[in-house]
Protein backbone atom coordinates (compact mmCIF):
# COMPACT_ATOMS: atom_id res chain seq x y z
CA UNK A 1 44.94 -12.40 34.33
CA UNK A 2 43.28 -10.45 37.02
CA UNK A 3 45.78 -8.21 37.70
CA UNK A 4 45.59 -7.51 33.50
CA UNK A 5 41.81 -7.06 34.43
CA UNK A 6 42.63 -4.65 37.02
CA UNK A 7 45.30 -2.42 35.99
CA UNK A 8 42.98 -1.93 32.53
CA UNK A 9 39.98 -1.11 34.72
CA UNK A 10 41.59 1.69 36.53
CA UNK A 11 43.09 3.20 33.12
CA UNK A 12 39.39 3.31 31.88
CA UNK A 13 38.46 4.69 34.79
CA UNK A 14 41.75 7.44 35.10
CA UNK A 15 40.63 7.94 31.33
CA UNK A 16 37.34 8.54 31.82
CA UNK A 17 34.69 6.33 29.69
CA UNK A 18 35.46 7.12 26.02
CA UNK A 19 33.17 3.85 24.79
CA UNK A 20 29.51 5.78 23.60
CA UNK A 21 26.52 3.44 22.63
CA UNK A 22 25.66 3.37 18.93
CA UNK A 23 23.08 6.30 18.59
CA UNK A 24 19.43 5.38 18.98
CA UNK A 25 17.51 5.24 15.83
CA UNK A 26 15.26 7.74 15.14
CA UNK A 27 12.23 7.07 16.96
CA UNK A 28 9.21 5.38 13.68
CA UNK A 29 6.60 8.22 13.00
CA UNK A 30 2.59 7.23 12.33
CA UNK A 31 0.73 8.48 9.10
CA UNK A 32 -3.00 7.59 9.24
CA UNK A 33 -5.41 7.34 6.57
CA UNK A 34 -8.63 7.52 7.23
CA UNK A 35 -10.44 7.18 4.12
CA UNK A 36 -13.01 5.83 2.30
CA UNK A 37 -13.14 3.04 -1.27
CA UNK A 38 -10.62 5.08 -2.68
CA UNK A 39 -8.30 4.63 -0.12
CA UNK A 40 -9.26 0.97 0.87
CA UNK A 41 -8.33 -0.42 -2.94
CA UNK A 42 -11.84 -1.40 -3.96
CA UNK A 43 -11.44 -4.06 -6.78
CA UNK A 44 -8.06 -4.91 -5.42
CA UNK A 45 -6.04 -6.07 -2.60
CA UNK A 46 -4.57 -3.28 -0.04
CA UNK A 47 -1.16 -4.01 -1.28
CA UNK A 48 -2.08 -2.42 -4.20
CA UNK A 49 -3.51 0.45 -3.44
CA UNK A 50 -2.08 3.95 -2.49
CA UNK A 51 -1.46 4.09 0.86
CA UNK A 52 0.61 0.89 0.70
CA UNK A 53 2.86 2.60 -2.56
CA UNK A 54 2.87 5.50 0.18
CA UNK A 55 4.77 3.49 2.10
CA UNK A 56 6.79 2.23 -0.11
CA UNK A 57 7.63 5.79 -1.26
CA UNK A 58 8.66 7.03 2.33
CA UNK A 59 10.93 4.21 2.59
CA UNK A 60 13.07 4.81 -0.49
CA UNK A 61 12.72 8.62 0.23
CA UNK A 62 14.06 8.34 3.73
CA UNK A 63 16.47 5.01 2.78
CA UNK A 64 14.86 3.38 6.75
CA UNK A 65 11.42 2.30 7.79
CA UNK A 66 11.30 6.04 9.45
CA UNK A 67 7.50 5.65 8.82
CA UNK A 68 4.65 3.54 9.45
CA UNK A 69 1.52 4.48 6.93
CA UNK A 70 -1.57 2.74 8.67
CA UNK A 71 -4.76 2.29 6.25
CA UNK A 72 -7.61 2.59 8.15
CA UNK A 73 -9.80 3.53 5.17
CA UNK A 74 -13.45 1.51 4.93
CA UNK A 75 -15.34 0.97 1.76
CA UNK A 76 -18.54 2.76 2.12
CA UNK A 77 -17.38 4.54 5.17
CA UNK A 78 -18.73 8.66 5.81
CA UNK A 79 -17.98 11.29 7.57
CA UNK A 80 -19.70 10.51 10.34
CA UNK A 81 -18.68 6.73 10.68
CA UNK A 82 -15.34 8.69 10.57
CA UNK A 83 -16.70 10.91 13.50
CA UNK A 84 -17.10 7.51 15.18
CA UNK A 85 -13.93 5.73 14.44
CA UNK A 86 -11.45 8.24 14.38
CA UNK A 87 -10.83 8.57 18.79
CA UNK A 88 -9.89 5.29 18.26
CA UNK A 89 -7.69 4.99 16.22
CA UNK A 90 -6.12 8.26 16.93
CA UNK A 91 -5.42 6.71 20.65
CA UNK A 92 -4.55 3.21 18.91
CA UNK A 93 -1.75 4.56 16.40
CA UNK A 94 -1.02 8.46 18.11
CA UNK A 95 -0.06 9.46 14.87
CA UNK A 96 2.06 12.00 13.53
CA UNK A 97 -0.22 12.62 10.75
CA UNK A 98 -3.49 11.54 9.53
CA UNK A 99 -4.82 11.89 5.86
CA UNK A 100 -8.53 12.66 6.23
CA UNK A 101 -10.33 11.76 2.58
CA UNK A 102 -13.78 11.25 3.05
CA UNK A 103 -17.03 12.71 1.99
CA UNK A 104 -17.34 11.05 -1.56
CA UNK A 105 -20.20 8.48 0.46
CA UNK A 106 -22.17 11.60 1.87
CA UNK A 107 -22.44 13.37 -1.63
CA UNK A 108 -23.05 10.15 -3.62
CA UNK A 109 -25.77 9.75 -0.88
CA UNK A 110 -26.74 13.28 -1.20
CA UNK A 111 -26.27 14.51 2.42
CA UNK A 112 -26.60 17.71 3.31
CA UNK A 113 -23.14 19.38 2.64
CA UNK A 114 -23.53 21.39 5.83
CA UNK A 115 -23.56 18.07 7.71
CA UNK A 116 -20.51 17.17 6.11
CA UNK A 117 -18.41 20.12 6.62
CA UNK A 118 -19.36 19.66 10.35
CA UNK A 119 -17.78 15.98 10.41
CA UNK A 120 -14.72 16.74 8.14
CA UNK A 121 -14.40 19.95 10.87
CA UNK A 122 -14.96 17.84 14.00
CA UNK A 123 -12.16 14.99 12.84
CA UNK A 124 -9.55 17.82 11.72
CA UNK A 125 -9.60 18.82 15.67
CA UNK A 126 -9.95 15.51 16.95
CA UNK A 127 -6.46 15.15 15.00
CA UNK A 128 -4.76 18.22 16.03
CA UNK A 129 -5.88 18.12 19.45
CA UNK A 130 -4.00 14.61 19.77
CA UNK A 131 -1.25 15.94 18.28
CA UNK A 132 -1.36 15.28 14.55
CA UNK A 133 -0.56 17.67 11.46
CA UNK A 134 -3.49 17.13 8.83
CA UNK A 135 -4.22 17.08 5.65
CA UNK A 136 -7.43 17.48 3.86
CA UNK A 137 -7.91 15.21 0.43
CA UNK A 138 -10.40 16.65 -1.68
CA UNK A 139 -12.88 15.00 -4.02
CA UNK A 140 -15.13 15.76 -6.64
CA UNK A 141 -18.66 14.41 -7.78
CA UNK A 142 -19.72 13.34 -10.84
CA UNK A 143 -21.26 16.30 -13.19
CA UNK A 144 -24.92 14.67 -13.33
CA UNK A 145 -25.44 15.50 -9.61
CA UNK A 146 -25.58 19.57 -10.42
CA UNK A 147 -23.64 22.38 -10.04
CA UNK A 148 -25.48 23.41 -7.39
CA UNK A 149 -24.42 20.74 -5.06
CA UNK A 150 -21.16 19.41 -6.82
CA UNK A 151 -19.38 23.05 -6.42
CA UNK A 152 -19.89 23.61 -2.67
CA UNK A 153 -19.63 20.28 -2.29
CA UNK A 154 -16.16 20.42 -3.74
CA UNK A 155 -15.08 24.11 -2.18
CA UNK A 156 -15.88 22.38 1.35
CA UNK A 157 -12.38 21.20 1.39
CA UNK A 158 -10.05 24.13 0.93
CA UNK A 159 -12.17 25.82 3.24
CA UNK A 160 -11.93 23.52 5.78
CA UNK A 161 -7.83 23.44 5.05
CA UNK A 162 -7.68 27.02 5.02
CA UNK A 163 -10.30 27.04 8.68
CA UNK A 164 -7.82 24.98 10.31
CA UNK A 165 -4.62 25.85 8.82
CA UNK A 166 -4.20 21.80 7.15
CA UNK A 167 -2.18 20.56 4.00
CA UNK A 168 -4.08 20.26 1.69
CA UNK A 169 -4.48 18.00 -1.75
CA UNK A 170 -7.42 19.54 -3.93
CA UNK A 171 -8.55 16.98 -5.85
CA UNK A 172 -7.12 13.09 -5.08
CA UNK A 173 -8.34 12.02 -8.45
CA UNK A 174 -6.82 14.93 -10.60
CA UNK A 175 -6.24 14.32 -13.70
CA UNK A 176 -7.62 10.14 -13.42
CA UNK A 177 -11.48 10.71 -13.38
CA UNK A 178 -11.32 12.39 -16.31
CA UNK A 179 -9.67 9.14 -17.91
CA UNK A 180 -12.14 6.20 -18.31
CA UNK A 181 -9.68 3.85 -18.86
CA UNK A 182 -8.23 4.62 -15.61
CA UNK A 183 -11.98 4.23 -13.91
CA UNK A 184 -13.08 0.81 -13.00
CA UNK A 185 -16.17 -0.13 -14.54
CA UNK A 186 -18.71 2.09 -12.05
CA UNK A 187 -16.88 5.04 -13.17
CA UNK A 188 -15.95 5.93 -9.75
CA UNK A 189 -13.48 4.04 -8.44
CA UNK A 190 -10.12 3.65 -9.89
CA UNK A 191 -8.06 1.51 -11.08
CA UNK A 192 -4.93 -0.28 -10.29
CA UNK A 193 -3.44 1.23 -12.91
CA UNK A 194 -4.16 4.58 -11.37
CA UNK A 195 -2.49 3.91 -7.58
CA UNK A 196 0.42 5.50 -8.37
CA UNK A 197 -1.44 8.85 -10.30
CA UNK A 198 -3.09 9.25 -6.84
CA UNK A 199 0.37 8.70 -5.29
CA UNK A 200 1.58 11.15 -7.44
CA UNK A 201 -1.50 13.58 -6.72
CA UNK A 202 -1.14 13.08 -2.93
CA UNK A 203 2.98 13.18 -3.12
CA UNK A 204 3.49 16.64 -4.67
CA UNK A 205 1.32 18.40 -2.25
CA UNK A 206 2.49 16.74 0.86
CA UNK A 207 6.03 15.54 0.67
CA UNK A 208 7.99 18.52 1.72
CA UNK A 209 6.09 17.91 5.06
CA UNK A 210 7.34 14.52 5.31
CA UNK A 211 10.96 14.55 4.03
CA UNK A 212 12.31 17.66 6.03
């Protein structure tokens, strides 16, 4: 039996090694969301909410767990609690991209909008200066607060996408708010009926980037 061994060692080796090890899988990319209630599925579990039938939606896309969506969203949270948290998390995760929708607790609040912008602007290049393609999720404010603060309020974010050169989704709750039966009760947070509207809403705009 050892002579067996030997003579088929020194074929392999006349041969040269034809065996290769199965290829490595591709190596799991990071998405992070840094958002706000309407990312954190107020009224409902985090299952339920977007980022989770994000997910889902990258995995039956792709057919593999190829990515790993990580919902760092806080009810409540601003821009400049996002200011604070995002180094963090950014060295936690590294991420490949991260999903900045915030700003809906400044303008409820009525912060100034230049303060905003500044925060939305500082957390875009914390992101790309790690390394991470961004996109910018827009929201709108109810009508009663004034055109005078709900318009620049709402142009803040294609600016900011065009500033930086980010993906951008214009409105996260296009074509929901509009429909109270897909509101919750406050009128500004949606339902769970609506997760996969906003999936849709976020999908369309940013897929391409995810699925090449």
């Amino acid at each position: 039996m050892r002579q067996v061994f030997k003579i088929f060692t020194l074929c392999v080796l006349s041969l040269g090694w034809v065996w290769q090890a199965p290829l490595v899988q591709a190596e799991q990319k990071t998405l992070l969301v840094m958002g706000d209630s309407l990312s954190a599925g107020y009224g409902m579990s985090l299952a339920q909410a977007w980022p989770a039938l994000l997910q889902r939606q990258l995995n039956q896309q792709l057919g593999a767990h190829q990515w790993q969506v990580i919902n760092a969203s806080v009810s409540g949270e601003t821009t400049q609690g996002g200011v604070r948290r995002l180094p963090g998390l950014l060295a936690q995760y590294q991420p490949q991209w991260v999903l900045l929708e915030l700003g809906a607790n400044d303008g409820l609040r009525g912060y100034p909008i230049a303060n905003m912008t500044a925060n939305l602007s500082r957390m875009v290049v914390q992101s790309q200066t790690a390394g991470a393609e961004v996109a910018v999720m827009g929201i709108q404010l109810p009508p009663n607060y004034g055109a005078r603060y709900t318009a620049p309020f709402f142009d803040q974010y294609a600016a900011l996408a065009q500033q930086h050169n980010t993906a951008l989704v214009p409105f996260i709750l296009a074509e929901i708010a509009v429909h109270p039966e897909l509101m919750q009760a406050d009128g500004l947070h949606p339902t769970q009926a609506a997760q996969p509207l906003i999936l849709d809403n976020v999908w369309q705009h940013l897929s391409t980037h995810w699925l090449h």
